[in-house]
C-alpha atoms as a PDB file:
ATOM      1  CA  UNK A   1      56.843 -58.533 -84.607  1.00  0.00           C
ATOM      2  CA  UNK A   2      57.695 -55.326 -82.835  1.00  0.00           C
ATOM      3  CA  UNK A   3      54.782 -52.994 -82.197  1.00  0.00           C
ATOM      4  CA  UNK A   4      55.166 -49.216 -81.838  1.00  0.00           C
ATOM      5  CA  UNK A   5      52.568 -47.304 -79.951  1.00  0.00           C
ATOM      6  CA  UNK A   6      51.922 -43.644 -81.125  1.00  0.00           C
ATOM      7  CA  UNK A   7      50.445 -41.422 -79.147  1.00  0.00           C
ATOM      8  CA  UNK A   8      48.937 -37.991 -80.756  1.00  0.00           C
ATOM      9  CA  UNK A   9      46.645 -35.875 -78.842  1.00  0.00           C
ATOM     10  CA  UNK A  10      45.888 -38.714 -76.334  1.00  0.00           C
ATOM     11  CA  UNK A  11      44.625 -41.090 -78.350  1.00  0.00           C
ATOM     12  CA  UNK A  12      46.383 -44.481 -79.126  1.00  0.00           C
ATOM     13  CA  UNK A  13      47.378 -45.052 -82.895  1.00  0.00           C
ATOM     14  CA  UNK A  14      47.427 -48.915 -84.158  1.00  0.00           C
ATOM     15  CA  UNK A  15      50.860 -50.421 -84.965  1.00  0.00           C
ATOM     16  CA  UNK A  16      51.714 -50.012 -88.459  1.00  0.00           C
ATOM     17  CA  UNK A  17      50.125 -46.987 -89.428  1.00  0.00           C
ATOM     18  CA  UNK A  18      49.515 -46.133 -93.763  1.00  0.00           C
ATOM     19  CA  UNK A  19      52.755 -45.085 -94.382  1.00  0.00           C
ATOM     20  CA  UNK A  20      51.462 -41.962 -95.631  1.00  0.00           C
ATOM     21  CA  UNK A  21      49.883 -40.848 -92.036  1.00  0.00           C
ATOM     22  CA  UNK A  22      53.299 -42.070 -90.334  1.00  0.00           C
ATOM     23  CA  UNK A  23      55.261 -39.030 -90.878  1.00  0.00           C
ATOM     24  CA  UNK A  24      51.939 -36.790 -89.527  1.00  0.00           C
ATOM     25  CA  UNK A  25      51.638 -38.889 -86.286  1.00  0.00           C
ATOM     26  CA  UNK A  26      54.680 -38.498 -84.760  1.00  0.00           C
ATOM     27  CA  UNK A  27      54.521 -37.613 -80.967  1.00  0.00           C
ATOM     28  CA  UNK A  28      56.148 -34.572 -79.803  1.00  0.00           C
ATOM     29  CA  UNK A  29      59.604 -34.714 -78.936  1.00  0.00           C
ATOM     30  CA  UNK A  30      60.994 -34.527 -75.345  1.00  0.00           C
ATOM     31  CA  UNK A  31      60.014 -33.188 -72.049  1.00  0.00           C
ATOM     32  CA  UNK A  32      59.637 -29.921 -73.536  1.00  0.00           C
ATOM     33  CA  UNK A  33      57.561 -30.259 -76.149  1.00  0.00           C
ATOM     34  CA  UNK A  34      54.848 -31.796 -73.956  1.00  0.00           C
ATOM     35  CA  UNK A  35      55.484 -28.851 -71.042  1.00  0.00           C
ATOM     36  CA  UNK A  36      54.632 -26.524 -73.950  1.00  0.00           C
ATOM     37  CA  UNK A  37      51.587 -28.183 -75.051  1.00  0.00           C
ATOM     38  CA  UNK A  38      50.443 -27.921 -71.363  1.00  0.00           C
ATOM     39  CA  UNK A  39      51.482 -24.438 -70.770  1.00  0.00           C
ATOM     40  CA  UNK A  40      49.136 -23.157 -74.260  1.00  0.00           C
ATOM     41  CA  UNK A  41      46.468 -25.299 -72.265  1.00  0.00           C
ATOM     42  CA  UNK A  42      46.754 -23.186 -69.406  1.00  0.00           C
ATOM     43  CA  UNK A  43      47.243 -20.120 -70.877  1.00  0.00           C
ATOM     44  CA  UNK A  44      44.135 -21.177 -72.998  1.00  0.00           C
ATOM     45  CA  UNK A  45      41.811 -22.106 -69.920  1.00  0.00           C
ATOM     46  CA  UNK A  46      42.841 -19.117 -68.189  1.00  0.00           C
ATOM     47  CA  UNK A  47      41.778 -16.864 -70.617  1.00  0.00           C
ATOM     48  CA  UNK A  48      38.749 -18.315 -71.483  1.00  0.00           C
ATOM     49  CA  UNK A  49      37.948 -17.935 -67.582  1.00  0.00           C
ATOM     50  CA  UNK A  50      38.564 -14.269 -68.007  1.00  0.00           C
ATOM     51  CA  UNK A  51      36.355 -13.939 -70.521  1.00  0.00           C
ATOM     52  CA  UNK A  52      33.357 -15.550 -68.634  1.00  0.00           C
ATOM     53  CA  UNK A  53      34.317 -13.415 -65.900  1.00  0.00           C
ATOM     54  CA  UNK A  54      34.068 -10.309 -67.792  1.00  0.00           C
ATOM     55  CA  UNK A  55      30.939 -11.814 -69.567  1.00  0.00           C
ATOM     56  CA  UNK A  56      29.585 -12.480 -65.535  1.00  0.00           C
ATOM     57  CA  UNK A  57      30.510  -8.723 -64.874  1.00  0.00           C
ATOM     58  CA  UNK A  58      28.498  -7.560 -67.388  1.00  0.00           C
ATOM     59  CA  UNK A  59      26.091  -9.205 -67.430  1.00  0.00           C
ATOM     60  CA  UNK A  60      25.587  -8.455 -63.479  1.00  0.00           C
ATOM     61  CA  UNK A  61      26.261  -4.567 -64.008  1.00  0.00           C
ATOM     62  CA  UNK A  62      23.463  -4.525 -67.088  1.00  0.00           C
ATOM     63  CA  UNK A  63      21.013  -6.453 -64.487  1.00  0.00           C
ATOM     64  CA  UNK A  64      22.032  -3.608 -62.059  1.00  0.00           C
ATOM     65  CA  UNK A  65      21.329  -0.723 -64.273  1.00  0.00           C
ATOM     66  CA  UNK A  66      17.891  -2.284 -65.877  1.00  0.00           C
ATOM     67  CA  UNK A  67      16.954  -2.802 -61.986  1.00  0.00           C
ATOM     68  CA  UNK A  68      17.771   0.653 -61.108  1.00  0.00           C
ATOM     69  CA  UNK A  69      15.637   2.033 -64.743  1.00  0.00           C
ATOM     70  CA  UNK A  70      12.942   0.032 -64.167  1.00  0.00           C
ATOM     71  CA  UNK A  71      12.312   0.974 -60.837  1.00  0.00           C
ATOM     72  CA  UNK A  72      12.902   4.868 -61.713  1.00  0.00           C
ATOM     73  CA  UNK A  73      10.637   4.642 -65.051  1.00  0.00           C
ATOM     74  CA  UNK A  74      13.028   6.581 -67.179  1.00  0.00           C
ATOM     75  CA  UNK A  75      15.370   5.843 -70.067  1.00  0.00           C
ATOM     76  CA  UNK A  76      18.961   3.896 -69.591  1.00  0.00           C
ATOM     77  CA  UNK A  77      22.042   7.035 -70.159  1.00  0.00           C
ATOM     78  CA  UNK A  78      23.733   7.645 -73.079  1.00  0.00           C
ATOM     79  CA  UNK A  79      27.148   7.045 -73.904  1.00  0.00           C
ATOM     80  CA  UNK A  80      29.831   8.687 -71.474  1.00  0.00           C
ATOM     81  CA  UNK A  81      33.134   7.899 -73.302  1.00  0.00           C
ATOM     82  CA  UNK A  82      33.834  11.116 -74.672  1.00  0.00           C
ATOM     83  CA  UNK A  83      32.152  13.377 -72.284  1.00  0.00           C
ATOM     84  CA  UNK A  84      32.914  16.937 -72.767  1.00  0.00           C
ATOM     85  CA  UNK A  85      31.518  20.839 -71.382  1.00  0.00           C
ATOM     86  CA  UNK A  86      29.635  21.104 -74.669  1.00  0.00           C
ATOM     87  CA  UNK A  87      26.044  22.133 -74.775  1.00  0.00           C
ATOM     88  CA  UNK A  88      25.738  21.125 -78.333  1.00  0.00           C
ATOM     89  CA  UNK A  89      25.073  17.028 -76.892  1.00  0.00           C
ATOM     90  CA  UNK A  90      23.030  18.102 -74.633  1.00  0.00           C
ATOM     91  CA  UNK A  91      20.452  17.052 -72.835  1.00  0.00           C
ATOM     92  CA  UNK A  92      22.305  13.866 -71.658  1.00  0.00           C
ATOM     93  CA  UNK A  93      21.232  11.704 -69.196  1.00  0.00           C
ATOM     94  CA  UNK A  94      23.241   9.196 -66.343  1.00  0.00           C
ATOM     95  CA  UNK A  95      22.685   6.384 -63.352  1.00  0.00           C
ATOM     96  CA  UNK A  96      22.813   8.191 -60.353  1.00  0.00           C
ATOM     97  CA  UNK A  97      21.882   8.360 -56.760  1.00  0.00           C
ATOM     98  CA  UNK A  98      21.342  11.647 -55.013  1.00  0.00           C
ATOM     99  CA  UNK A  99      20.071  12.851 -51.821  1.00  0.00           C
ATOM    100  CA  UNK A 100      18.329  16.530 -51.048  1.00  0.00           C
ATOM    101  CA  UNK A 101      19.636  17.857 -47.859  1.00  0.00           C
ATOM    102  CA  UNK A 102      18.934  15.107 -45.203  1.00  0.00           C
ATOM    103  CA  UNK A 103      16.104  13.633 -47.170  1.00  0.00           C
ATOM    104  CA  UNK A 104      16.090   9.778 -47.986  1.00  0.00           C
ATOM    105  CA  UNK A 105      18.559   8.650 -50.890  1.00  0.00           C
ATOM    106  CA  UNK A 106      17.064   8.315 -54.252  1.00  0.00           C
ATOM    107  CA  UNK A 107      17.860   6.100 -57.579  1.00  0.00           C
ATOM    108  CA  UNK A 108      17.299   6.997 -61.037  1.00  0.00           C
ATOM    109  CA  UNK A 109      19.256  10.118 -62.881  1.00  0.00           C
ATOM    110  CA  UNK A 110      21.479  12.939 -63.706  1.00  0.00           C
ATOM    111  CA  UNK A 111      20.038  14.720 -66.655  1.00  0.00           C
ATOM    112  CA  UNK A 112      22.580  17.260 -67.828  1.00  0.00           C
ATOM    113  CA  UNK A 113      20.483  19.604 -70.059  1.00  0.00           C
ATOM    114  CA  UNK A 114      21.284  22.940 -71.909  1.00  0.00           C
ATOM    115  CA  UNK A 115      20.350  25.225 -68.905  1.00  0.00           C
ATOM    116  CA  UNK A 116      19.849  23.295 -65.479  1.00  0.00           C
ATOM    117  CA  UNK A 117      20.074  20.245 -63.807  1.00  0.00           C
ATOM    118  CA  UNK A 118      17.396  18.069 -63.514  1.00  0.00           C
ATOM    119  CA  UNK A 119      17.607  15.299 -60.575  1.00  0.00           C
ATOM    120  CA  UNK A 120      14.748  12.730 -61.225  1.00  0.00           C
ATOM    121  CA  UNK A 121      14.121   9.155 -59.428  1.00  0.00           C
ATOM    122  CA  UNK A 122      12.382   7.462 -56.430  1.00  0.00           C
ATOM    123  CA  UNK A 123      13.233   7.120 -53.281  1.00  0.00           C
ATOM    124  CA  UNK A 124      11.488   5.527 -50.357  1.00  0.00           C
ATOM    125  CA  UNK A 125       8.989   8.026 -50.024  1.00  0.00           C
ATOM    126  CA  UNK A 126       8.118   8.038 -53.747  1.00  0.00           C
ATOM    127  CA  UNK A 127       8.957   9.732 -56.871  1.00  0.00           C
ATOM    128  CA  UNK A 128      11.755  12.766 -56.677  1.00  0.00           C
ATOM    129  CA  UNK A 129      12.500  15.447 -59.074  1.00  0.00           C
ATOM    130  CA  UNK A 130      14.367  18.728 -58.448  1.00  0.00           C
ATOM    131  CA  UNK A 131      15.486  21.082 -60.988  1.00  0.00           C
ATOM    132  CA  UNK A 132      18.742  22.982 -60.343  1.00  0.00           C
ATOM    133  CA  UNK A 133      19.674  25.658 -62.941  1.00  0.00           C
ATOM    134  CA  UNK A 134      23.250  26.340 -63.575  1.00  0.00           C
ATOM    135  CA  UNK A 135      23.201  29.841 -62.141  1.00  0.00           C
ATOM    136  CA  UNK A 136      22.321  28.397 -58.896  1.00  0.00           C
ATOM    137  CA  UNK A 137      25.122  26.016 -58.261  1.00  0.00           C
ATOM    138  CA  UNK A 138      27.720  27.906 -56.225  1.00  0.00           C
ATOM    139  CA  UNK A 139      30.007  25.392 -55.712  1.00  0.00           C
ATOM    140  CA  UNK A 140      31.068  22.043 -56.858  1.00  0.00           C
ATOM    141  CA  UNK A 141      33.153  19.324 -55.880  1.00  0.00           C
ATOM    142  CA  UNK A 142      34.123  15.898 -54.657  1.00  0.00           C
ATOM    143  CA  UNK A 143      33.375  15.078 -51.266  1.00  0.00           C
ATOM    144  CA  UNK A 144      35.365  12.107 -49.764  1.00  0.00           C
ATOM    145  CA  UNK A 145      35.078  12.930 -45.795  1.00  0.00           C
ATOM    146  CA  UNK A 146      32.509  10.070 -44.314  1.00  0.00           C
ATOM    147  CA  UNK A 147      29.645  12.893 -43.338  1.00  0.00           C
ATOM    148  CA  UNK A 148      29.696  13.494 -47.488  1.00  0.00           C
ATOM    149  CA  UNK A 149      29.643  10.195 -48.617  1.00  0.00           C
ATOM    150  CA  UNK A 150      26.523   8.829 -50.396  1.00  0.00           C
ATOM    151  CA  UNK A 151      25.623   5.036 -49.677  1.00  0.00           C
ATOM    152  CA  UNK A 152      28.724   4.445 -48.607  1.00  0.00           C
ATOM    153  CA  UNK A 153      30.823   6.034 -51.749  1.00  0.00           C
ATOM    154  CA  UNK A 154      32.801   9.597 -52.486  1.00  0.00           C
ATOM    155  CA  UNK A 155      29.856  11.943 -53.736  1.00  0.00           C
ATOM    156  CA  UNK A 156      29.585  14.842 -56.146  1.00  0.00           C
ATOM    157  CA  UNK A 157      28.311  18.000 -54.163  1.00  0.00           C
ATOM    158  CA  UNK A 158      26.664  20.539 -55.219  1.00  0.00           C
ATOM    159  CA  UNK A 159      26.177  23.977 -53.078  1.00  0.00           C
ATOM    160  CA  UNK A 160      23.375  25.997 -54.203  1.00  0.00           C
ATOM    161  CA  UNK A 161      22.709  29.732 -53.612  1.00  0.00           C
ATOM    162  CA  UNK A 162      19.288  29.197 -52.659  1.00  0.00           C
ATOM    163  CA  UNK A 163      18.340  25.677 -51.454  1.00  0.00           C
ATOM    164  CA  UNK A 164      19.974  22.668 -49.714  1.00  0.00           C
ATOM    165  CA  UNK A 165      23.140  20.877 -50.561  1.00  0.00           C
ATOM    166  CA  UNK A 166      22.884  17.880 -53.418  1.00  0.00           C
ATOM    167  CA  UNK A 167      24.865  15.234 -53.383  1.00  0.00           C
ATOM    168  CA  UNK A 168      25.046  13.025 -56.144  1.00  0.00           C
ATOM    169  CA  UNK A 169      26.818   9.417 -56.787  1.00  0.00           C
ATOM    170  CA  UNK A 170      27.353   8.278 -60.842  1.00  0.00           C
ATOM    171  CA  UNK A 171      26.829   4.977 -61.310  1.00  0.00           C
ATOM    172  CA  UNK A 172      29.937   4.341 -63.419  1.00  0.00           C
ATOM    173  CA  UNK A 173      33.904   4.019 -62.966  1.00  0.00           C
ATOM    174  CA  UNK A 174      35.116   7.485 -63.659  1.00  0.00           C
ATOM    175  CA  UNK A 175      31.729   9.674 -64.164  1.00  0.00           C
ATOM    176  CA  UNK A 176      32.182  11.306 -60.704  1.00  0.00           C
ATOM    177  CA  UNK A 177      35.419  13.618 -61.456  1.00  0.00           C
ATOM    178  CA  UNK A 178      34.464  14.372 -65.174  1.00  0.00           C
ATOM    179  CA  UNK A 179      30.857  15.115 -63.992  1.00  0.00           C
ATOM    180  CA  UNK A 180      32.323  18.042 -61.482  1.00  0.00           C
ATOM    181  CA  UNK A 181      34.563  19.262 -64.296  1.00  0.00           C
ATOM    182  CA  UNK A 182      31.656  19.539 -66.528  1.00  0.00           C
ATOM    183  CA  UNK A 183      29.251  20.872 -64.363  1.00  0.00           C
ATOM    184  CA  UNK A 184      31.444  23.327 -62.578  1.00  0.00           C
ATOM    185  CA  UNK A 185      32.157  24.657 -66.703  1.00  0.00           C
ATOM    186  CA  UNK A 186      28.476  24.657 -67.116  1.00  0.00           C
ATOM    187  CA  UNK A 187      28.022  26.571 -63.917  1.00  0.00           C
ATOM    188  CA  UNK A 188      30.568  29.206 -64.473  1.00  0.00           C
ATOM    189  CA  UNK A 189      29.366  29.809 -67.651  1.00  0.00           C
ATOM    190  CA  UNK A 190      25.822  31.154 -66.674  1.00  0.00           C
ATOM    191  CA  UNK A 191      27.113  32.438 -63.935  1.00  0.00           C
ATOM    192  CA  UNK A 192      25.831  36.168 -63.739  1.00  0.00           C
ATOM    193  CA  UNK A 193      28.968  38.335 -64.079  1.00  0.00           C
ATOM    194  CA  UNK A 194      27.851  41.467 -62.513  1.00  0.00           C
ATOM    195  CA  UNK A 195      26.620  39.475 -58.489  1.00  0.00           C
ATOM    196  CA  UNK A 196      27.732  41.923 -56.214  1.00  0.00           C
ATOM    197  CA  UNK A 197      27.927  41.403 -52.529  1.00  0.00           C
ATOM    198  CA  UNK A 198      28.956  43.623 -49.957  1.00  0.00           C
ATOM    199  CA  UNK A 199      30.923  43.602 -46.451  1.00  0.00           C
ATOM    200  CA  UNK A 200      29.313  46.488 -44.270  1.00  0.00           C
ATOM    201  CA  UNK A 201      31.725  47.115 -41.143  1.00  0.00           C
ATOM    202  CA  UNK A 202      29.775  49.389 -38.458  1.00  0.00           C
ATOM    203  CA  UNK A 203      33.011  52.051 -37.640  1.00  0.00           C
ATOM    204  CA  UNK A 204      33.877  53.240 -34.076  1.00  0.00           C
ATOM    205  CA  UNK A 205      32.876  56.970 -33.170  1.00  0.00           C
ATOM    206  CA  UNK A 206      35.506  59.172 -33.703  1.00  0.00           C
ATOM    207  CA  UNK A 207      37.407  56.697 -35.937  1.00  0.00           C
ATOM    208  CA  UNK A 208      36.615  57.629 -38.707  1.00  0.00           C
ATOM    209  CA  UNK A 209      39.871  59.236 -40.637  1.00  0.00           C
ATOM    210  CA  UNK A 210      41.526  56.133 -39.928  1.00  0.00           C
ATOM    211  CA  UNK A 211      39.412  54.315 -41.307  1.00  0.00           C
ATOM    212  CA  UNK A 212      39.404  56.335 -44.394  1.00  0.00           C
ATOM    213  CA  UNK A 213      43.223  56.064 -44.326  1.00  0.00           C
ATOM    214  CA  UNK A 214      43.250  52.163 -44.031  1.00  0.00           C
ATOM    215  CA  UNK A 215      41.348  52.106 -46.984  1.00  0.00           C
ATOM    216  CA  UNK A 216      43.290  54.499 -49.062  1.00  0.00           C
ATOM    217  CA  UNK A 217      46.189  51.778 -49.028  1.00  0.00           C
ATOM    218  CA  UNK A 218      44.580  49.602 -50.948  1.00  0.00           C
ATOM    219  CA  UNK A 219      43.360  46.045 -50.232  1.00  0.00           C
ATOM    220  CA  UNK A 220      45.162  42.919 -48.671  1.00  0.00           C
ATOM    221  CA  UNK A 221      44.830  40.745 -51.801  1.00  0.00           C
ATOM    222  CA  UNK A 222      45.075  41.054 -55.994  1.00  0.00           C
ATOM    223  CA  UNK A 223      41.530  42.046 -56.981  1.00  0.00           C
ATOM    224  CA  UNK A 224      42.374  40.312 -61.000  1.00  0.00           C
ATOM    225  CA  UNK A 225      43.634  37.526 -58.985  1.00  0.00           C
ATOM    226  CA  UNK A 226      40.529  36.646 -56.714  1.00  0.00           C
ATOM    227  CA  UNK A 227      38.743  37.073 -59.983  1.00  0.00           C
ATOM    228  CA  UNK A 228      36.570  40.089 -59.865  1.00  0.00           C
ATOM    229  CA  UNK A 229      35.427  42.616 -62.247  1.00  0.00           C
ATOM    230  CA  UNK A 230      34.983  45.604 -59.641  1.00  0.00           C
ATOM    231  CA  UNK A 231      35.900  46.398 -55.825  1.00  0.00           C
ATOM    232  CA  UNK A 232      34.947  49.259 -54.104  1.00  0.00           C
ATOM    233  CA  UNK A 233      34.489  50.609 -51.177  1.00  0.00           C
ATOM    234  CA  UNK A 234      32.730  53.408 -49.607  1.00  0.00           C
ATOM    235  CA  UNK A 235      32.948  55.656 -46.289  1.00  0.00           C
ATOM    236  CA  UNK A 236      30.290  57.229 -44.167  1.00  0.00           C
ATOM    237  CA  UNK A 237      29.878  58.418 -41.085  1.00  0.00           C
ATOM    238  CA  UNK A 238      28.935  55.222 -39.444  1.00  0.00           C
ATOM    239  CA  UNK A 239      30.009  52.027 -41.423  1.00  0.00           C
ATOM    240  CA  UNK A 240      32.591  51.357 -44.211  1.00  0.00           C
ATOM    241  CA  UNK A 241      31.222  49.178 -47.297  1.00  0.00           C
ATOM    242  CA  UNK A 242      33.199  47.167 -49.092  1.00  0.00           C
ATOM    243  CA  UNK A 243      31.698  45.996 -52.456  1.00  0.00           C
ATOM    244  CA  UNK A 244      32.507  42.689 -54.206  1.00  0.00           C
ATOM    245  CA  UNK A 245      31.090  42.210 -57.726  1.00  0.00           C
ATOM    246  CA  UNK A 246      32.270  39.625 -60.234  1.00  0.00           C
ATOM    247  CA  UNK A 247      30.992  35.845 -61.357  1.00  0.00           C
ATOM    248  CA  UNK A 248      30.514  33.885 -58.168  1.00  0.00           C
ATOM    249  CA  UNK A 249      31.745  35.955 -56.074  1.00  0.00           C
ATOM    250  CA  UNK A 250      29.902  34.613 -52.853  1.00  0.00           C
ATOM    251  CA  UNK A 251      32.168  32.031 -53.354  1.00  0.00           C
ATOM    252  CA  UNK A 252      35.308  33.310 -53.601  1.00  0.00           C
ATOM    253  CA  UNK A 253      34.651  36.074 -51.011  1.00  0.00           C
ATOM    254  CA  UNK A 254      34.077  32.857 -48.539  1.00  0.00           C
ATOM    255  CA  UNK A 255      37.328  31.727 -49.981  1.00  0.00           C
ATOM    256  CA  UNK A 256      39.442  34.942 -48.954  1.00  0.00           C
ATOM    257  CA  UNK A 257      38.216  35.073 -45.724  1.00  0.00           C
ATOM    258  CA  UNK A 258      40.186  31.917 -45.055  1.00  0.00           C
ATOM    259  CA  UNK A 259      42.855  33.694 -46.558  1.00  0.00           C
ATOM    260  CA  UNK A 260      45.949  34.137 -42.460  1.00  0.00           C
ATOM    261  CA  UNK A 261      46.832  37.462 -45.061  1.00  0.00           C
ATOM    262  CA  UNK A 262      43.196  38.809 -44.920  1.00  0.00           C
ATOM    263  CA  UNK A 263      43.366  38.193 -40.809  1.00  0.00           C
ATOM    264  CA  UNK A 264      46.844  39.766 -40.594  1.00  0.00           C
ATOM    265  CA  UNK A 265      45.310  42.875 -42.676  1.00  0.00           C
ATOM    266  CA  UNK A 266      42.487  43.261 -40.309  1.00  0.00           C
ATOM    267  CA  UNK A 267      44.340  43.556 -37.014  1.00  0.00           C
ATOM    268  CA  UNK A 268      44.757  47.231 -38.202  1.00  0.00           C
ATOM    269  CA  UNK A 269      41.171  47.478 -38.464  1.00  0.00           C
ATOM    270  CA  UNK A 270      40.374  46.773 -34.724  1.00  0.00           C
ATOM    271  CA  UNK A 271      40.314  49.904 -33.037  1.00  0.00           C
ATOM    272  CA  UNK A 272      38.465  50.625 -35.800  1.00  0.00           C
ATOM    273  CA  UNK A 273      35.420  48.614 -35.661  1.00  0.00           C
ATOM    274  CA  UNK A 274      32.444  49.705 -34.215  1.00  0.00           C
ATOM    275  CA  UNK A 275      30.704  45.943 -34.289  1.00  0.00           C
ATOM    276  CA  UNK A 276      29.962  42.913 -36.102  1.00  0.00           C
ATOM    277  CA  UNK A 277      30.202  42.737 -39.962  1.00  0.00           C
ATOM    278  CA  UNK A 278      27.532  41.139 -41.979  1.00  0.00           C
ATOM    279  CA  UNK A 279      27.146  40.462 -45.806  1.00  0.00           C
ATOM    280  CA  UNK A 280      24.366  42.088 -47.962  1.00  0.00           C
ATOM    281  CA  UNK A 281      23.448  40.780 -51.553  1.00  0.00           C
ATOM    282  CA  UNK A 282      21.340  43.492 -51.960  1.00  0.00           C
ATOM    283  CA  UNK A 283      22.667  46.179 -54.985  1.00  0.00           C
ATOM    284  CA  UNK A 284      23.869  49.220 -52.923  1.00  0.00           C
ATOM    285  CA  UNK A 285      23.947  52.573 -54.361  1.00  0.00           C
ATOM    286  CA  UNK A 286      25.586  54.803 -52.083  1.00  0.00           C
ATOM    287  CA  UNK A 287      25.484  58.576 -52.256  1.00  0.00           C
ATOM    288  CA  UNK A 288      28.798  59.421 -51.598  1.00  0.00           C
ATOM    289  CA  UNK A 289      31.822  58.546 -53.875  1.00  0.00           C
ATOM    290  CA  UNK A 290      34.276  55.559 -53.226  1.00  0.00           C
ATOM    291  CA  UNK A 291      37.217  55.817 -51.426  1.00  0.00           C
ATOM    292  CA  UNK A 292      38.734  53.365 -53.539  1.00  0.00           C
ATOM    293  CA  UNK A 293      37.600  51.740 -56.578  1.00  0.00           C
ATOM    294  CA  UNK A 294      39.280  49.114 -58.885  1.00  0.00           C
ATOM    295  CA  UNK A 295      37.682  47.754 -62.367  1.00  0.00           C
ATOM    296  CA  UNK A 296      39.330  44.525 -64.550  1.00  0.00           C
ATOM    297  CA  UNK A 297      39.966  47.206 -66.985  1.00  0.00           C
ATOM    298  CA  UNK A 298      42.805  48.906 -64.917  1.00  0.00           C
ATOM    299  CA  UNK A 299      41.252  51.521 -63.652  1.00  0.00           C
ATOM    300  CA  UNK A 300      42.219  52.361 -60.366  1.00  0.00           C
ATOM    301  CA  UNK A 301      40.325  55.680 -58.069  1.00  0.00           C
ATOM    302  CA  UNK A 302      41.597  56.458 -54.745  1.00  0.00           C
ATOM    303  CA  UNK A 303      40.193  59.225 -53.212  1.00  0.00           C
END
């Protein structure tokens, strides 16, 4: 008697199979057929590697984050998927590094409450907490160059009016942009809208009509554009004062002095000046009246 081998699923079938389980065990047939069993195994085994590799991930990144809770005594963040410049969710709360200055690096968090900043962790000098309210923060950005780096990694920095520079590293792919977006909103938005600073330029004696002259043209540079609310600027017998006010304005004063049109500009100023400039946050009220004055309503005064 002939015998027939079957083979199904790698197991061998007895010859003469119940005629109703023939027709079920029939081997694949050809070459392909069996290549396309193997590739599904493949395909299967790789993805179930992928999945214990993003299980192993996760697992490794919640270890990570407990570690970094536990030693800081606070709570884990909140959710950061839909972060936005709203103070209505806030307080909210996020993994983060930071360093003071030149102080030692600390771990624990970013709390982003309704009106500050509040950096709290430890370090390895001990626990750390600075508060930074919004109207404080000056600048903010993203600082890649090596000397801004924190442990190693691009850092959010944050210059403050009145106090070293912060830097601060999320703990989470994507935080450190959206954090800068939403804490340069927050920061703008309590900015105060009437800082003034002024520019007080000691004049040269008997240059004094030409100075009045120079300023009687008008400024190098768009006022509206540079984003203030008034510019003036007054003329006495010894100095000329030029008077900045608007939301930070520091800043964007620092900003147009690295302006090659401001530096052109001021080469007709030099026979002019009497000595060094020098900045003044101080409210002046001058006696006399400007020379030239420009509001963001359109007025415009020129004497």
């Amino acid at each position: 008697m002939e015998f027939h081998r079957l083979v199904h699923h790698d197991r061998l079938i007895s010859p003469n199979p119940p005629r109703g389980l023939a027709g079920r065990l029939r081997p694949p047939r050809g070459r392909g057929a069996l290549h396309r069993g193997g590739a599904a195994r493949r395909a299967g085994a790789r993805e179930a590697s992928a999945d214990r590799g993003a299980r192993a991930r996760e697992s490794v990144l919640t270890r990570a984050t407990k570690w970094i809770y536990a030693d800081a005594a606070i709570q884990q963040p909140a959710n950061t998927s839909a972060m936005a410049p709203s103070t209505s969710e806030l307080p909210t709360r996020y993994a983060a590094s930071f360093c003071v200055g030149f102080s030692a690096p600390a771990a624990g968090a970013l709390v982003v409450e309704e009106s500050r900043l509040l950096l709290e962790g430890r370090s390895a000098q001990g626990h750390v907490e600075l508060s930074i309210p919004y109207f404080d923060v000056s600048e903010v950005r993203v600082g890649r160059l090596p000397e801004e780096r924190l442990n190693g990694h691009s850092a959010l920095l944050l210059s403050r009016r009145d106090g070293d520079l912060v830097r601060v590293e999320p703990v989470g792919f994507g935080l450190l942009n959206e954090l800068a977006e939403l804490i340069a909103a927050l920061a703008n938005e309590h900015a105060d809208p009437t800082e003034q600073v002024s520019v007080i330029l000691p004049i040269r004696k008997g240059r004094l009509a030409q100075a009045r002259e120079l300023v009687e043209q008008g400024p190098p540079f768009d006022p509206a554009v540079l984003g203030l609310t008034r510019h003036e600027v007054f003329v006495t017998d010894e100095e000329a004062i030029f008077v900045f006010e608007g939301r930070n304005v520091r800043r964007k004063l620092e900003r147009l002095t690295r302006d090659p049109t401001l530096w052109q500009a001021g080469l007709a100023w030099r026979s002019c000046v009497g000595g060094r400039p020098h900045l003044s946050t101080e409210v002046l009220h001058p006696i006399s009246s400007p020379v030239f004055s420009w509001t963001a309503n359109g007025s415009l005064t020129q004497a």
